[in-house]
C-alpha atoms as a PDB file:
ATOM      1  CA  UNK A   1    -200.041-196.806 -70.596  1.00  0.00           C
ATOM      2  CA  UNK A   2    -203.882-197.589 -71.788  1.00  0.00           C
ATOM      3  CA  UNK A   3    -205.238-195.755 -74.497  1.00  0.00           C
ATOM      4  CA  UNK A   4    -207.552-194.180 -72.308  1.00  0.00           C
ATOM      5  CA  UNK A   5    -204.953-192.937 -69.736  1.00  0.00           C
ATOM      6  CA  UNK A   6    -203.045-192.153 -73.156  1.00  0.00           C
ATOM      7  CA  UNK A   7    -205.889-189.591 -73.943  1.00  0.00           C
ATOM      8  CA  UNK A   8    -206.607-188.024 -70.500  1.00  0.00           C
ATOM      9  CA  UNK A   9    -202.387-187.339 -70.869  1.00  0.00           C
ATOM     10  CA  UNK A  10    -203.133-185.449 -74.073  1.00  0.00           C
ATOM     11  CA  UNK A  11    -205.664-183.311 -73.154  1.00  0.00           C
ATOM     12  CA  UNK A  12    -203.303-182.487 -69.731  1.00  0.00           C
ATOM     13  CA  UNK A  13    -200.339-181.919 -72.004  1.00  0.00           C
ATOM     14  CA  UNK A  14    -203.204-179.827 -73.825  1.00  0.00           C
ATOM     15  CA  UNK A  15    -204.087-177.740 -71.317  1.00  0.00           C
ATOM     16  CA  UNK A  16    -200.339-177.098 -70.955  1.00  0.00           C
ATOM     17  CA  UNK A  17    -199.386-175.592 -73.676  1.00  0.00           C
ATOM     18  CA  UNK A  18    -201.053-172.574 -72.719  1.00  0.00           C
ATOM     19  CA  UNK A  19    -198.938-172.182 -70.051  1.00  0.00           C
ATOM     20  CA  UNK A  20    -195.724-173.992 -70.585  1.00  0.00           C
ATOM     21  CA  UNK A  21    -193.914-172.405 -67.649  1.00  0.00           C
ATOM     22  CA  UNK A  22    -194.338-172.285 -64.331  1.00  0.00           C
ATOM     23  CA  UNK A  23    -191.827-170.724 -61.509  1.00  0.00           C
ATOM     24  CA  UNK A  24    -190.163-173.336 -60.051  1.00  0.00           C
ATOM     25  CA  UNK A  25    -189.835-173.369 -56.507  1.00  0.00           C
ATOM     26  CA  UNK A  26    -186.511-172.579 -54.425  1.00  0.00           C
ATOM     27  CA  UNK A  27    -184.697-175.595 -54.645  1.00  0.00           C
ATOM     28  CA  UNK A  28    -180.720-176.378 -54.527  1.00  0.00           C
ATOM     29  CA  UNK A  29    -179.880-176.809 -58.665  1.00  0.00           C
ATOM     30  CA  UNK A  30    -179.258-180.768 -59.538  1.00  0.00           C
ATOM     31  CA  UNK A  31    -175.909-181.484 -60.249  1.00  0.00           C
ATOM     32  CA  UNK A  32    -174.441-181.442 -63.828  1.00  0.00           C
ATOM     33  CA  UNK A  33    -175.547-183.792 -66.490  1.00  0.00           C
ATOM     34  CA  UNK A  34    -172.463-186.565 -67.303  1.00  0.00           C
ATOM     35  CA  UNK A  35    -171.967-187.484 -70.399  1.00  0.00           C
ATOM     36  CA  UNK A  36    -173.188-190.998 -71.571  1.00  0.00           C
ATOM     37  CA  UNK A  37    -171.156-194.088 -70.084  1.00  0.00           C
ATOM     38  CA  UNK A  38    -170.724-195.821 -73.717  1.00  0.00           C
ATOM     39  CA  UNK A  39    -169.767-194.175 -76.688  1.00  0.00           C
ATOM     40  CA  UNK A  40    -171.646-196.447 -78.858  1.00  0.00           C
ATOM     41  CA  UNK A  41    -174.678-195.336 -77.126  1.00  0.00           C
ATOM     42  CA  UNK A  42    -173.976-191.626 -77.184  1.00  0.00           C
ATOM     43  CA  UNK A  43    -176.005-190.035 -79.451  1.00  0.00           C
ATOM     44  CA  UNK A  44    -173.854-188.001 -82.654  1.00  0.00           C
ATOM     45  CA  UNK A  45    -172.427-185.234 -82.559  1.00  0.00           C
ATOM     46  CA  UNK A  46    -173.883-181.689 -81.830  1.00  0.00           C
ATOM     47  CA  UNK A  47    -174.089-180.088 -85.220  1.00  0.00           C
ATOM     48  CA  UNK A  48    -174.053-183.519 -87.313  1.00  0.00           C
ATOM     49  CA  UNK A  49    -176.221-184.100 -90.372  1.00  0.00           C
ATOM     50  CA  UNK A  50    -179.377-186.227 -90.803  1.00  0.00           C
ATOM     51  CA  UNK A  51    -180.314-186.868 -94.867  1.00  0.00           C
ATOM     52  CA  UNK A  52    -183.710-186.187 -94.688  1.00  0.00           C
ATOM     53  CA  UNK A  53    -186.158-189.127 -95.259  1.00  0.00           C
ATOM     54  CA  UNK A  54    -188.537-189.768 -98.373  1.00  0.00           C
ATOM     55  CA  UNK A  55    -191.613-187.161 -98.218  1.00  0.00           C
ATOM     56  CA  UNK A  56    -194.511-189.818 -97.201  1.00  0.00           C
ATOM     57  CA  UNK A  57    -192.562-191.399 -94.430  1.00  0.00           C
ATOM     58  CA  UNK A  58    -194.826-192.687 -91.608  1.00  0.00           C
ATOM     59  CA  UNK A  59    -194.528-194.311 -88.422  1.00  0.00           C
ATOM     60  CA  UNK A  60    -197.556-195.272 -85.409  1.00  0.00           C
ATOM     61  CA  UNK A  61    -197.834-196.086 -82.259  1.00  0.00           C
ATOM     62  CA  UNK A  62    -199.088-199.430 -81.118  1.00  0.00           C
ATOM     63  CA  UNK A  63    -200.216-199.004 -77.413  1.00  0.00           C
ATOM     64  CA  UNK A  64    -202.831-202.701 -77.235  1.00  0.00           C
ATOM     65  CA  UNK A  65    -199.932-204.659 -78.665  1.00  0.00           C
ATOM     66  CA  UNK A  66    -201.473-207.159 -76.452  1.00  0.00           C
ATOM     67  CA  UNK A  67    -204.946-207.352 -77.976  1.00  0.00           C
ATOM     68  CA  UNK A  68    -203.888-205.864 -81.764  1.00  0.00           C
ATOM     69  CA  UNK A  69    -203.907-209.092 -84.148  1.00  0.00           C
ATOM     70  CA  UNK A  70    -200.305-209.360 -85.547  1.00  0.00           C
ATOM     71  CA  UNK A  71    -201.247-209.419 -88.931  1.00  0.00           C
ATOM     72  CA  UNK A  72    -204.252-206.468 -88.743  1.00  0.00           C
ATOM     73  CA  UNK A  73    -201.467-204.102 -87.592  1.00  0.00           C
ATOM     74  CA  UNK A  74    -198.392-204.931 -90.647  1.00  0.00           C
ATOM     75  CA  UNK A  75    -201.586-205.142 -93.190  1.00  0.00           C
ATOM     76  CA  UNK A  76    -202.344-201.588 -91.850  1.00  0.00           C
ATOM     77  CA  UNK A  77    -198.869-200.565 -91.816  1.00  0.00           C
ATOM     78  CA  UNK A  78    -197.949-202.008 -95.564  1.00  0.00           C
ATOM     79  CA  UNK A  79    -200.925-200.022 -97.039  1.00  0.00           C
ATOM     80  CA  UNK A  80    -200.484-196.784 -95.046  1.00  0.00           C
ATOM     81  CA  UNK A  81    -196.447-196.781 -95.927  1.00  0.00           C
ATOM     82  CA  UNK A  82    -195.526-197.202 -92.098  1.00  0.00           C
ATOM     83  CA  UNK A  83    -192.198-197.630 -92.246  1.00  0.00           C
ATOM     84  CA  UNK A  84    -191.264-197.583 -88.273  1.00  0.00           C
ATOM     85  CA  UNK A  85    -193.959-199.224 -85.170  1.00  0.00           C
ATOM     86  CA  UNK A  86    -193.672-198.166 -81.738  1.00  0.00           C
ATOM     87  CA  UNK A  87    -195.048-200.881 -80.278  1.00  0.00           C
ATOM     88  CA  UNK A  88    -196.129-200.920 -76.726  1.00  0.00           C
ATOM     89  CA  UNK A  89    -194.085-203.372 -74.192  1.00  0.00           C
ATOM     90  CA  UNK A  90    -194.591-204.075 -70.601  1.00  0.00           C
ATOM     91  CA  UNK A  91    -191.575-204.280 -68.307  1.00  0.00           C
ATOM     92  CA  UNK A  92    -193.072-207.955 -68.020  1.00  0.00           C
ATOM     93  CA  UNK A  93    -193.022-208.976 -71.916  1.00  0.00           C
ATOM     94  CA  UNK A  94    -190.370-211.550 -71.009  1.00  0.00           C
ATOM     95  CA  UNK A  95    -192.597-213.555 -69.048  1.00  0.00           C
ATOM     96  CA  UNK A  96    -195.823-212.377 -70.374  1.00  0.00           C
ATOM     97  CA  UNK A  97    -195.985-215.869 -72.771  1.00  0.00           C
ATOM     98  CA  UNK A  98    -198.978-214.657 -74.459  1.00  0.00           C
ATOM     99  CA  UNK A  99    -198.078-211.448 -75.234  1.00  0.00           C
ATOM    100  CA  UNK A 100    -194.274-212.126 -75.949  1.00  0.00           C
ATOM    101  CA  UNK A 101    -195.581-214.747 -78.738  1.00  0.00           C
ATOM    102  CA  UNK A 102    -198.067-212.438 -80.124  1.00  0.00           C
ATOM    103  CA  UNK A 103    -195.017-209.646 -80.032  1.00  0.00           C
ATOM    104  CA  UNK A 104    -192.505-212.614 -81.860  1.00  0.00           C
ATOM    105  CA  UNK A 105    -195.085-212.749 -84.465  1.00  0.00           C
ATOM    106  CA  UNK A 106    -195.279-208.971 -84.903  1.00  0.00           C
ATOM    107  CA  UNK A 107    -191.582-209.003 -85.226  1.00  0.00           C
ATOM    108  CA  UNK A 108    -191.189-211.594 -87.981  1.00  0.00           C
ATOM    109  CA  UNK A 109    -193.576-209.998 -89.931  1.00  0.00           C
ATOM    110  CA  UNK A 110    -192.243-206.779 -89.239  1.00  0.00           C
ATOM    111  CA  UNK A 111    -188.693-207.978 -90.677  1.00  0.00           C
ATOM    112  CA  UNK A 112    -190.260-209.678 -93.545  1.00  0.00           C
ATOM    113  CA  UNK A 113    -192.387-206.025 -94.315  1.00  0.00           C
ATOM    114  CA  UNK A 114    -188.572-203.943 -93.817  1.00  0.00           C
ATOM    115  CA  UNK A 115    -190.672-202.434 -90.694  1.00  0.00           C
ATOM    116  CA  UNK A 116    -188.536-201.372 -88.185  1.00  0.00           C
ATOM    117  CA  UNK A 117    -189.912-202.214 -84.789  1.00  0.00           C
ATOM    118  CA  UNK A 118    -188.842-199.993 -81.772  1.00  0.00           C
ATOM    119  CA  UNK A 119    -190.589-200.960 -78.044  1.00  0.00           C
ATOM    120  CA  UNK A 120    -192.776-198.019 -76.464  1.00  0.00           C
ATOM    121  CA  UNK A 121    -192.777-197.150 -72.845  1.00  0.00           C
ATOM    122  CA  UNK A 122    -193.394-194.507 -70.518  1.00  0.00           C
ATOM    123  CA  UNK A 123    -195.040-193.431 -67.181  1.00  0.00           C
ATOM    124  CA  UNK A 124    -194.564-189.597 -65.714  1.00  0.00           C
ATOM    125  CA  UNK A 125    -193.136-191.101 -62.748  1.00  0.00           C
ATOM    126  CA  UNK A 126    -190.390-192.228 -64.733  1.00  0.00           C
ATOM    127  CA  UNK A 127    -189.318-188.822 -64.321  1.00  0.00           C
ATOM    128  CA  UNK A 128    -187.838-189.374 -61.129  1.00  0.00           C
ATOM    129  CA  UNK A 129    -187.867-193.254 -61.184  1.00  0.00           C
ATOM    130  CA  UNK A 130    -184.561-193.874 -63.154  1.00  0.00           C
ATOM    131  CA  UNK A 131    -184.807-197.507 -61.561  1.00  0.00           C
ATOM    132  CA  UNK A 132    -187.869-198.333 -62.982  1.00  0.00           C
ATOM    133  CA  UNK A 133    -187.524-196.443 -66.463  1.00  0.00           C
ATOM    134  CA  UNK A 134    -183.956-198.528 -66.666  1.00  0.00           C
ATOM    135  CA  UNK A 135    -185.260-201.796 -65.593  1.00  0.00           C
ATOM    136  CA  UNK A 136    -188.050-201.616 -68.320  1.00  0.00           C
ATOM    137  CA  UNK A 137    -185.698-200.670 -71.078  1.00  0.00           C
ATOM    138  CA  UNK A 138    -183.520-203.852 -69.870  1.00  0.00           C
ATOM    139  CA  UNK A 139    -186.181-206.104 -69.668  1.00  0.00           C
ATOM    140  CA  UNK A 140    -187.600-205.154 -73.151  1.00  0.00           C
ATOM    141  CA  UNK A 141    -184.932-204.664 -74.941  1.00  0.00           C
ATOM    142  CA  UNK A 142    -183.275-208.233 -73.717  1.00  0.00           C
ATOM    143  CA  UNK A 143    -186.084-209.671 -75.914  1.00  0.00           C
ATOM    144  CA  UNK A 144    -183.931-209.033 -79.126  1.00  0.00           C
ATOM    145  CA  UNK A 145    -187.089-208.098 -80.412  1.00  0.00           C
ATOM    146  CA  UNK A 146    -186.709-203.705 -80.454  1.00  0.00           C
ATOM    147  CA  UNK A 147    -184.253-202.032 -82.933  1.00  0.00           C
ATOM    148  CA  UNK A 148    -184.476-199.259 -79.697  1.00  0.00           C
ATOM    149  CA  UNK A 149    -186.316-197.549 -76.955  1.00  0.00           C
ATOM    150  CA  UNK A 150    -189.522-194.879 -77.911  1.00  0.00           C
ATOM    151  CA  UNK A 151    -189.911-193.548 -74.597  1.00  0.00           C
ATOM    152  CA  UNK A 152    -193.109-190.986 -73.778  1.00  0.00           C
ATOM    153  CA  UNK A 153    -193.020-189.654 -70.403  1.00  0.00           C
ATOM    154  CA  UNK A 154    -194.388-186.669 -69.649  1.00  0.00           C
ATOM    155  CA  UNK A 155    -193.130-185.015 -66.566  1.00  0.00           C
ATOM    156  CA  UNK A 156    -195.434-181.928 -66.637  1.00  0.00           C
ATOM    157  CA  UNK A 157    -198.251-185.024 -66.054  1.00  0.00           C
ATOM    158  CA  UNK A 158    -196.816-184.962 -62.225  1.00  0.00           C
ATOM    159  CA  UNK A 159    -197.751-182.216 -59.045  1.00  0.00           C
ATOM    160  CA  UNK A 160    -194.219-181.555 -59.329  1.00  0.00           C
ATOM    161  CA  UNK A 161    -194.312-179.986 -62.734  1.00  0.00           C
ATOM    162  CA  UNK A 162    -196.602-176.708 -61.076  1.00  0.00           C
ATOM    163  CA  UNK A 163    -194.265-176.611 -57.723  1.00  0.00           C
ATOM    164  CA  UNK A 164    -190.389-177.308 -58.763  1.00  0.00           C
ATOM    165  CA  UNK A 165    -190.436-177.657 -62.224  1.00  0.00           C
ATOM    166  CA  UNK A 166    -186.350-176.644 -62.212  1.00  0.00           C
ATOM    167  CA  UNK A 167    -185.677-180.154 -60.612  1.00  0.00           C
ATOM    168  CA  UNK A 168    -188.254-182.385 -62.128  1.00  0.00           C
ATOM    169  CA  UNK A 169    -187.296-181.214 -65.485  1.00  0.00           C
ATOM    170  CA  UNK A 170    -183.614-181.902 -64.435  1.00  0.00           C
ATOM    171  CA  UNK A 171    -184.313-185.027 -63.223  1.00  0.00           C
ATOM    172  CA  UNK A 172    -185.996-186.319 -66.315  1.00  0.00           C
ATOM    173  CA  UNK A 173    -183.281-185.118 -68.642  1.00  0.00           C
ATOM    174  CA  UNK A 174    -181.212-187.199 -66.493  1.00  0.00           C
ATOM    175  CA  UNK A 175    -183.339-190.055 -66.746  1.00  0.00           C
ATOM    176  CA  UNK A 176    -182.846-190.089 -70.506  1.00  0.00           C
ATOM    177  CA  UNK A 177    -179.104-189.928 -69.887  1.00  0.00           C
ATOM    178  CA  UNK A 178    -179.137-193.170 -67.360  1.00  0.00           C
ATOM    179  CA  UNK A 179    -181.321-194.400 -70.393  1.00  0.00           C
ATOM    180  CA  UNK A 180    -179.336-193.540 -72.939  1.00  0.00           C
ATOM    181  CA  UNK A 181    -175.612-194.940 -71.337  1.00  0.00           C
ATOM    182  CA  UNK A 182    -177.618-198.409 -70.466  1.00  0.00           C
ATOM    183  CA  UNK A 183    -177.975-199.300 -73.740  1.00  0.00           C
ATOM    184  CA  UNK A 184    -176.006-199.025 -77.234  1.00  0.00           C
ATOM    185  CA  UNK A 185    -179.612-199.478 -79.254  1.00  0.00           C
ATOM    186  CA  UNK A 186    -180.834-195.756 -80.178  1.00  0.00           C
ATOM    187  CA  UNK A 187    -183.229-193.511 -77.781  1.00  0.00           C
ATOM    188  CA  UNK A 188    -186.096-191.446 -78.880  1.00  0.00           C
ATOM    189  CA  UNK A 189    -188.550-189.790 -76.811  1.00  0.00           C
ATOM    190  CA  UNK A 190    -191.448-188.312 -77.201  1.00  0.00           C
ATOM    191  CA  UNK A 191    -191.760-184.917 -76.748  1.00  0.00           C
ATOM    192  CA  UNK A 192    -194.506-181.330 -76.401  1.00  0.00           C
ATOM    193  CA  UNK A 193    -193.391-178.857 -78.941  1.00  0.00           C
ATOM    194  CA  UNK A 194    -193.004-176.059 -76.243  1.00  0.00           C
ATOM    195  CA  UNK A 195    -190.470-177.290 -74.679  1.00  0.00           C
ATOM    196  CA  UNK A 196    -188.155-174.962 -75.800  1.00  0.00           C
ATOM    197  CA  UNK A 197    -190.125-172.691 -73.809  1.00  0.00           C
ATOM    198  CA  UNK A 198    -188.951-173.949 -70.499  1.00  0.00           C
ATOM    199  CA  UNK A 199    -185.515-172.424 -69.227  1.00  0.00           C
ATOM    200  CA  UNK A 200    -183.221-174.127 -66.811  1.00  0.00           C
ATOM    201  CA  UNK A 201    -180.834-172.825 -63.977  1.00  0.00           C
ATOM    202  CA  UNK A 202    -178.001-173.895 -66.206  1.00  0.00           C
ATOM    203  CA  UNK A 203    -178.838-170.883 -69.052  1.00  0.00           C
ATOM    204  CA  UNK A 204    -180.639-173.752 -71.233  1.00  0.00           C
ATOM    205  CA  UNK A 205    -183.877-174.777 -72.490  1.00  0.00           C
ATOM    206  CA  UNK A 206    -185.454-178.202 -71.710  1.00  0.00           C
ATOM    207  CA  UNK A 207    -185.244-179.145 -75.449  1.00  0.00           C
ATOM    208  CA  UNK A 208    -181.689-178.377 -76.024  1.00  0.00           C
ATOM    209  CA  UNK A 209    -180.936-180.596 -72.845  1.00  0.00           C
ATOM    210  CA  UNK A 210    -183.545-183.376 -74.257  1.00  0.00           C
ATOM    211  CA  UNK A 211    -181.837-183.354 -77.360  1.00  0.00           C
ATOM    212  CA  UNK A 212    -178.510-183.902 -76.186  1.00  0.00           C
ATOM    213  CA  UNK A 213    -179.392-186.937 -74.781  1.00  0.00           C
ATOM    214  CA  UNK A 214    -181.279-188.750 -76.902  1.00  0.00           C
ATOM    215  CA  UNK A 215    -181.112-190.067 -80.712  1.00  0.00           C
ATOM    216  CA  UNK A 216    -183.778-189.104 -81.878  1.00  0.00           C
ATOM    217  CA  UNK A 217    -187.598-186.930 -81.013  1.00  0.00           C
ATOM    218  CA  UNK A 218    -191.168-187.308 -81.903  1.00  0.00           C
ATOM    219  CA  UNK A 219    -192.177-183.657 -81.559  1.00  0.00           C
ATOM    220  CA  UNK A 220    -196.213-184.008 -80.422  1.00  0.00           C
ATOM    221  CA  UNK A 221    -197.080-181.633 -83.034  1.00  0.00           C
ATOM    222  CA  UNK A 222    -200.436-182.155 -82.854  1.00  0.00           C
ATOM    223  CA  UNK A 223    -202.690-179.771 -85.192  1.00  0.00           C
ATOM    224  CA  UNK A 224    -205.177-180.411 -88.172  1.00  0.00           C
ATOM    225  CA  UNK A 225    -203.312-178.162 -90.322  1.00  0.00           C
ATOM    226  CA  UNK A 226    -200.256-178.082 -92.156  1.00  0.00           C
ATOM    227  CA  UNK A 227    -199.260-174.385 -92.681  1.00  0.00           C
ATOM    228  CA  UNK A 228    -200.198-170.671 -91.255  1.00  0.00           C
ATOM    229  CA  UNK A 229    -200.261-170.164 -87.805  1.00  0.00           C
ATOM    230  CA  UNK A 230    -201.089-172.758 -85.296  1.00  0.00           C
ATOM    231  CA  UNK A 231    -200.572-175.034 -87.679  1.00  0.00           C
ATOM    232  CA  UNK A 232    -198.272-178.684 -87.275  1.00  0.00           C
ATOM    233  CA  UNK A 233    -195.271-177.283 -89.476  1.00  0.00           C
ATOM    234  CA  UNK A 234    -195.976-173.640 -87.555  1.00  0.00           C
ATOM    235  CA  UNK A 235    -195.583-175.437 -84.133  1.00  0.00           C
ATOM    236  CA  UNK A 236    -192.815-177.852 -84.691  1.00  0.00           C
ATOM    237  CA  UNK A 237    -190.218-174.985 -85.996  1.00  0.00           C
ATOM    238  CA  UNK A 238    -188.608-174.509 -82.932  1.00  0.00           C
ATOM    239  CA  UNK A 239    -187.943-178.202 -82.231  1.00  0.00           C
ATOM    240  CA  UNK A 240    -187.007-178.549 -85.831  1.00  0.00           C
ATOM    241  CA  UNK A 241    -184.368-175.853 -85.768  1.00  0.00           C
ATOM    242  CA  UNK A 242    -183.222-176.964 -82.491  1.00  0.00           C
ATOM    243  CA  UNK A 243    -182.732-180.333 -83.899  1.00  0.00           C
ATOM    244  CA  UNK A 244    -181.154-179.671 -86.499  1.00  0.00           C
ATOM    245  CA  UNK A 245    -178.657-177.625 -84.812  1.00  0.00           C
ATOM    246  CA  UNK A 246    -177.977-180.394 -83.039  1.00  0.00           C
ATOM    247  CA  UNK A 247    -177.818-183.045 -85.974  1.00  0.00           C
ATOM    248  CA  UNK A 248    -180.930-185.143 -84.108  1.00  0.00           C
ATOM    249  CA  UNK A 249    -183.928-186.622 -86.464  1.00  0.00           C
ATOM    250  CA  UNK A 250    -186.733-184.507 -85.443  1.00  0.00           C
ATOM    251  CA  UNK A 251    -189.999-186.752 -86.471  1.00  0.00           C
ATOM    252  CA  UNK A 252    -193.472-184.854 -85.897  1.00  0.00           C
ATOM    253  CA  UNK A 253    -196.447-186.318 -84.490  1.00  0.00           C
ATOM    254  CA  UNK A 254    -200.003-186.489 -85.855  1.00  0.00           C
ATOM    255  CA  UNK A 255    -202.888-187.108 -83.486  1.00  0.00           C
ATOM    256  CA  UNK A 256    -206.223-189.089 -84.429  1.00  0.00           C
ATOM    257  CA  UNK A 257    -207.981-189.742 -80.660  1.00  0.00           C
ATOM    258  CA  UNK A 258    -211.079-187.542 -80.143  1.00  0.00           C
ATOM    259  CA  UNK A 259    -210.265-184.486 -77.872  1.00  0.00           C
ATOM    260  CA  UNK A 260    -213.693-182.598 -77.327  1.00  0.00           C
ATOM    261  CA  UNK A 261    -210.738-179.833 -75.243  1.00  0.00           C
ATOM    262  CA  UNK A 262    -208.962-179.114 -78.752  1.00  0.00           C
ATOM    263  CA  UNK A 263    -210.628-180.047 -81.742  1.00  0.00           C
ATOM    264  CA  UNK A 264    -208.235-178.720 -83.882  1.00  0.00           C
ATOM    265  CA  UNK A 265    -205.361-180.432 -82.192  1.00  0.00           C
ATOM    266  CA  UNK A 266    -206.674-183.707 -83.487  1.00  0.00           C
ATOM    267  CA  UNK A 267    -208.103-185.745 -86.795  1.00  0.00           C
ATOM    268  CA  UNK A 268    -210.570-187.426 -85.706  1.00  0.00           C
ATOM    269  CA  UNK A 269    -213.995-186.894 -86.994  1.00  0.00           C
ATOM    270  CA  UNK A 270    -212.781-186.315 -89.980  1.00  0.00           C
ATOM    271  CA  UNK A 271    -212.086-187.914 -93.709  1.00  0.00           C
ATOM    272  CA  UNK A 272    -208.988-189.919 -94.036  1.00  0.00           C
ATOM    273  CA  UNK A 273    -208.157-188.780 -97.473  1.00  0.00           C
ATOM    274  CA  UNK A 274    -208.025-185.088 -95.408  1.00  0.00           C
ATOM    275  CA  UNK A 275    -205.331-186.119 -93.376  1.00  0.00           C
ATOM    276  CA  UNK A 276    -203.543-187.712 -96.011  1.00  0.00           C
ATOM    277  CA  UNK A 277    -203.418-184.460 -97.903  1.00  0.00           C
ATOM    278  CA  UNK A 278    -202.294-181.966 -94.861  1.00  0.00           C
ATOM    279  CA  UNK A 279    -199.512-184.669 -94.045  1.00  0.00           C
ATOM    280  CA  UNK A 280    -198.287-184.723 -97.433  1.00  0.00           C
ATOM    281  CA  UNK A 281    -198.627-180.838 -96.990  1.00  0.00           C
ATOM    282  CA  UNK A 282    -196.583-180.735 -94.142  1.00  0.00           C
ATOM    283  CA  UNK A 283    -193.579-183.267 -95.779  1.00  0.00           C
ATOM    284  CA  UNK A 284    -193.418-180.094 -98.328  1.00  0.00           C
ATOM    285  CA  UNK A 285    -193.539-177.199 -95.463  1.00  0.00           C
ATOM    286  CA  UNK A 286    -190.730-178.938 -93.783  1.00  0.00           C
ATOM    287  CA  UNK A 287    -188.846-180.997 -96.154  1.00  0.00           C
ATOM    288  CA  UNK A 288    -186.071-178.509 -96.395  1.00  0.00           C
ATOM    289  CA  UNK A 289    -184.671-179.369 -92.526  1.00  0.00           C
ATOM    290  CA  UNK A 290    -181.748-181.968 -93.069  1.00  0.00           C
ATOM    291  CA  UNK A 291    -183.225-183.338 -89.759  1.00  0.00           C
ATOM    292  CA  UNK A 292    -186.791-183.888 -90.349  1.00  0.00           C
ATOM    293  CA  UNK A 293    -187.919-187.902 -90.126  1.00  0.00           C
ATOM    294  CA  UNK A 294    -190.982-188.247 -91.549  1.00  0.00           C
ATOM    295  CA  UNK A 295    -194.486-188.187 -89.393  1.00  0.00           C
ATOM    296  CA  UNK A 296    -196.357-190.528 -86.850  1.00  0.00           C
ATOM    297  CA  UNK A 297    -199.493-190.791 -86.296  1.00  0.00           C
ATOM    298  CA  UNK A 298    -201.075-191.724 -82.902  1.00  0.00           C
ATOM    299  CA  UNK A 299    -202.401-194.118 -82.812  1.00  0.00           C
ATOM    300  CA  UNK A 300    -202.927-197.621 -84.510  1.00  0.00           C
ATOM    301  CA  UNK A 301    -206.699-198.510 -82.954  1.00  0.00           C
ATOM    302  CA  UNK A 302    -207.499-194.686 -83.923  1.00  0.00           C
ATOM    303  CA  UNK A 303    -206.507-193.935 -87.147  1.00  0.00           C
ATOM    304  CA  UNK A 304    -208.078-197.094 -88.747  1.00  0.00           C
ATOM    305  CA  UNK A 305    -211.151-196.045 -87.420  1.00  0.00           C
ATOM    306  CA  UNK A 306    -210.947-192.429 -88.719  1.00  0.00           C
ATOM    307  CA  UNK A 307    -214.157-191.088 -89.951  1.00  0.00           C
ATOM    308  CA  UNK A 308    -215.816-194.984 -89.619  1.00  0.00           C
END
């Protein structure tokens, strides 16, 4: 997904959160979730415990992996304590040559840094495309380049969402699952922090049922504040209690893209040294959850050009 596209998606998810939940249509209920084909690739057990991570842990996303220079991005990453990349990968990377070089060169470096490298991915229609969202994650992964999969698909992004959002949301839980039993490498997925806001025929939430199928969450917790209301740690409780009920990492999400629709769901514009201080904020405000996993920010191209 382009970083443009990536921005238009914000602002829709955006413009969602005011209204989270919408009456599904009549439609016959999916049938249950199965659990994951391979128990290495299950995720742990409900109720397990994370050790929380070092306050000042960081991750990014890297969408132009094809255009970033290599050693720009793990200079960036070194001095901004980045300890995890989400690094964009097309379903073609293994016979992109240019790209898979430049993405072999990200890699060593990565290893040489202790910079875990996980390959990003995502369309909405993945929501109801399990092919597609499974032969991406086979095709990247094959690489041996990815520790995982950092999926972001956003079904509320589809028509669907408005008219039968019981089945769509169904459908992409179970697109996490097929996900999830095609691979033993850990799954996280990126995800709105209202999701625990959408119930399900079943007597569950959408988050509950993401989290049961993945490893791991990026809650898009996207505010320029740490604490008080409306704030990131204010917005990411639910997730973060949900999460750690359920003994998943529960990493929150800091966004740098302009978005003239919600200036206060975003950094940009303002002075790096700012954002430094509410994130370090925020490790306090929610350092106490066994689960939490440290913060991204979104994205790479952004967030070195905060405030320039």
């Amino acid at each position: 997904m382009c970083n443009v596209t990536r921005a238009v998606m914000t602002a829709l998810s955006l413009t969602v959160l005011i209204t989270p939940s919408v009456p599904a249509a009549a439609a016959p209920t999916p049938p249950p979730l199965r659990a994951a084909a391979s128990a290495l690739a299950a995720p742990p057990p409900a109720g397990a415990r994370a050790a929380p991570v070092p306050a000042g842990t960081r991750a990014m996303w890297l969408w132009n992996s094809a255009t970033a220079a290599p050693a720009d991005v793990l200079a960036w990453a070194r001095d901004q304590d980045v300890k995890e990349i989400f690094a964009y990968a097309p379903a073609n990377l293994p016979t992109n040559s240019a790209q898979l070089t430049r993405m072999r060169e990200l890699k060593r470096g990565a290893d040489t840094a202790g910079i875990r490298l996980t390959a990003l991915g995502g369309e909405p229609e993945w929501a109801t495309d399990h092919a597609a969202a499974r032969a991406w994650q086979r095709a990247v992964l094959g690489t041996g380049l990815f520790a995982g999969s950092h999926v972001d698909v956003e079904p509320y992004a589809l028509p669907a969402w408005q008219s039968d959002q019981e089945t769509l949301a169904q459908s992409f839980v179970r697109m996490l699952e097929v996900l999830q039993a095609d691979s033993t490498r850990p799954l996280e997925a990126d995800v709105p922090f209202w999701y625990g806001e959408i119930p399900l025929e079943t007597g569950a939430v959408l988050a509950d049922q993401v989290l049961a199928q993945v490893n791991a969450v990026t809650v898009m917790s996207y505010r320029d504040t740490a604490t008080g209301p409306n704030s990131m740690a204010d917005v990411a409780a639910d997730m973060l209690t949900r999460g750690a009920a359920a003994g998943r990492p529960v990493r929150l999400a800091a966004e740098t893209v302009p978005l003239d629709d919600c200036p206060h769901c975003t950094f940009a514009g303002e002075e790096p040294a700012h954002m430094t201080t509410v994130l370090a904020e925020v490790d306090t405000a929610v350092g106490a959850y066994a689960t939490f996993n440290g913060i991204a920010i979104h994205h790479y191209d952004s967030w070195r050009t905060l405030a320039a």
